[in-house]
C-alpha atoms as a PDB file:
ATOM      1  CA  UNK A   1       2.154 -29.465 -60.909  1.00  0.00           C
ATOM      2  CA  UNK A   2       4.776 -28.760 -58.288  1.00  0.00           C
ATOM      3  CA  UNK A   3       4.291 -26.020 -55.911  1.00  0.00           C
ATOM      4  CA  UNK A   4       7.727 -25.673 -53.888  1.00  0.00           C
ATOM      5  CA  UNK A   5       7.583 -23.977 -50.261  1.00  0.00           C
ATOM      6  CA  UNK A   6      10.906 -21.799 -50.025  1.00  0.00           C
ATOM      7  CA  UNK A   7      10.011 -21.127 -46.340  1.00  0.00           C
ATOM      8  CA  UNK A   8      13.668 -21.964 -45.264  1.00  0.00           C
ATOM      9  CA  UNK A   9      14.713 -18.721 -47.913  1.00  0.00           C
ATOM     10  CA  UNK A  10      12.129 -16.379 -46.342  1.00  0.00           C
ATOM     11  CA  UNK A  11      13.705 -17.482 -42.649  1.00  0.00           C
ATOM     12  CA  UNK A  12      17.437 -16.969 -43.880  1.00  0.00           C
ATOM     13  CA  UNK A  13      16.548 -13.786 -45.059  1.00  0.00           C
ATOM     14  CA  UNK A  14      14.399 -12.386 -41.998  1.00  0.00           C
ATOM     15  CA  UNK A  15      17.549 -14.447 -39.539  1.00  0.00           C
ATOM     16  CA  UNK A  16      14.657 -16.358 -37.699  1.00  0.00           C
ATOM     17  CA  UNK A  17      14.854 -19.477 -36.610  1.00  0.00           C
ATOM     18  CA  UNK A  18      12.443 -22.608 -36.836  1.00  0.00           C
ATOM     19  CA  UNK A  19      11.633 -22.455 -33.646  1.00  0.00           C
ATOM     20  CA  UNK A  20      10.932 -18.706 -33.143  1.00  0.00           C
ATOM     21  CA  UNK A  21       8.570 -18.398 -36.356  1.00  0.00           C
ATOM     22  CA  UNK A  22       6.493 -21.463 -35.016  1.00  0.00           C
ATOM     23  CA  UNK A  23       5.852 -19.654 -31.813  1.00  0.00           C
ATOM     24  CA  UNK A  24       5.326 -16.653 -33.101  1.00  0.00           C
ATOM     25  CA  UNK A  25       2.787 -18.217 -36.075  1.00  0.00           C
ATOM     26  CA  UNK A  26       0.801 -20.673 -33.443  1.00  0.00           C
ATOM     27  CA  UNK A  27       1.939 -23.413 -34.771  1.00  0.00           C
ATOM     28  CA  UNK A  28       4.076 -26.754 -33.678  1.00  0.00           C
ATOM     29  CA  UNK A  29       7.595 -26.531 -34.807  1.00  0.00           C
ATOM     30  CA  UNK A  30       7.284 -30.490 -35.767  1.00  0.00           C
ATOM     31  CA  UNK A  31       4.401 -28.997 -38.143  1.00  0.00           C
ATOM     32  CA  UNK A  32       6.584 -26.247 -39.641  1.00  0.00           C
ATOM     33  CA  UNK A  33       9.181 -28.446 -40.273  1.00  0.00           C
ATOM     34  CA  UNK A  34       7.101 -30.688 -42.493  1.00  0.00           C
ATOM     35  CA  UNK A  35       6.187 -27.509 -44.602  1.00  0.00           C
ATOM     36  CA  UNK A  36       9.706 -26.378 -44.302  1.00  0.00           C
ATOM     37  CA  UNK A  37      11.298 -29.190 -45.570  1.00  0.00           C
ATOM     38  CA  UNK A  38       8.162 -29.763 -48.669  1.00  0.00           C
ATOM     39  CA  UNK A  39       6.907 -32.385 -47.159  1.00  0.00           C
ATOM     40  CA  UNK A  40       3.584 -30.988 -46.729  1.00  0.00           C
ATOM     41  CA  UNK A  41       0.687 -31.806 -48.713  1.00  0.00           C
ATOM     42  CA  UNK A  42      -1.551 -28.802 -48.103  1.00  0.00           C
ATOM     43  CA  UNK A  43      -1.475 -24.997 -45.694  1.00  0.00           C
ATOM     44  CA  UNK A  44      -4.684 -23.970 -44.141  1.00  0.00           C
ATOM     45  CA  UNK A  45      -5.020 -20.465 -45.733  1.00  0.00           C
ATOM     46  CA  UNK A  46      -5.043 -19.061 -41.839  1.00  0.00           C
ATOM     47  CA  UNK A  47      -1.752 -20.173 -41.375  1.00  0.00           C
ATOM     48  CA  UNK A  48      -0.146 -18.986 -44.569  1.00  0.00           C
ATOM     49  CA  UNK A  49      -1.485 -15.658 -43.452  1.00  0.00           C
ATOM     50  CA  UNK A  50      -0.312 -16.008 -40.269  1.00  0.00           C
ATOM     51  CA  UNK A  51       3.347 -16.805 -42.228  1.00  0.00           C
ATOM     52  CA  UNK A  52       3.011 -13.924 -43.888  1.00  0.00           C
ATOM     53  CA  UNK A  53       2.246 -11.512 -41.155  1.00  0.00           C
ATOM     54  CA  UNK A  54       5.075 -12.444 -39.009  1.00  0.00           C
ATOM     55  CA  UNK A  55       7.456 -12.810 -42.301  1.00  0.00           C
ATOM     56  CA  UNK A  56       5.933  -9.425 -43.361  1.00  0.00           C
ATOM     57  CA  UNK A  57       6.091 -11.419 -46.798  1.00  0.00           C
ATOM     58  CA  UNK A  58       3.937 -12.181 -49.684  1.00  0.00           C
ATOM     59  CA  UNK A  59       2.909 -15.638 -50.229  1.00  0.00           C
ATOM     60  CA  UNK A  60       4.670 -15.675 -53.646  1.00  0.00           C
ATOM     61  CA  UNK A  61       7.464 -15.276 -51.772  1.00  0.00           C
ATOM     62  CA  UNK A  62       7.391 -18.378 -49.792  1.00  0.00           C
ATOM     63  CA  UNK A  63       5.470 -20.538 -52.748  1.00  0.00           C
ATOM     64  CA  UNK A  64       6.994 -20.819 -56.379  1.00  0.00           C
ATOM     65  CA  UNK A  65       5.052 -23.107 -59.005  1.00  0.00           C
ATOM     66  CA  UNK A  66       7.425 -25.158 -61.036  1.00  0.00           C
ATOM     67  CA  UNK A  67       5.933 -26.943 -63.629  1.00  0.00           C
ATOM     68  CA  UNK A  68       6.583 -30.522 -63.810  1.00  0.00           C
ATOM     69  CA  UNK A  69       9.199 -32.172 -66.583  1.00  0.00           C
ATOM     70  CA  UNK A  70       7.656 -34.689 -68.903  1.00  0.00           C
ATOM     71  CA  UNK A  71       9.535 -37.603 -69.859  1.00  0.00           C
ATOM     72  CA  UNK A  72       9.589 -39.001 -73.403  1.00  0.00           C
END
């Protein structure tokens, strides 16, 4: 299972920057950076609501499941 964060879309699209979404979320930019760049290994459902608010996005638009290639 691969669920891939397309934050850095949803921020070209809305012409925000890093730093202005974290401040306007409530969250460290160092933290949003991490889920930015997929590095993340979980998102507290608060603050993918709080993404979404100040996005004024969906969460399916900043999540995408791609299922994972098996190798024979």
């Amino acid at each position: 299972m691969a669920i891939i964060i397309t934050l850095d879309i949803m921020l070209a699209k809305r012409k925000m920057k890093l730093n202005t979404l974290a401040e306007r979320v409530g969250i460290t930019a160092q933290n949003l950076s991490i889920l930015k760049n997929d590095k993340a290994r979980a998102i507290r459902f608060d603050t993918l609501n709080r993404l979404c608010k100040v996005l004024d996005c969906q969460p399916g638009d900043i999540l995408v499941y791609e299922e994972d290639e098996i190798e024979e």
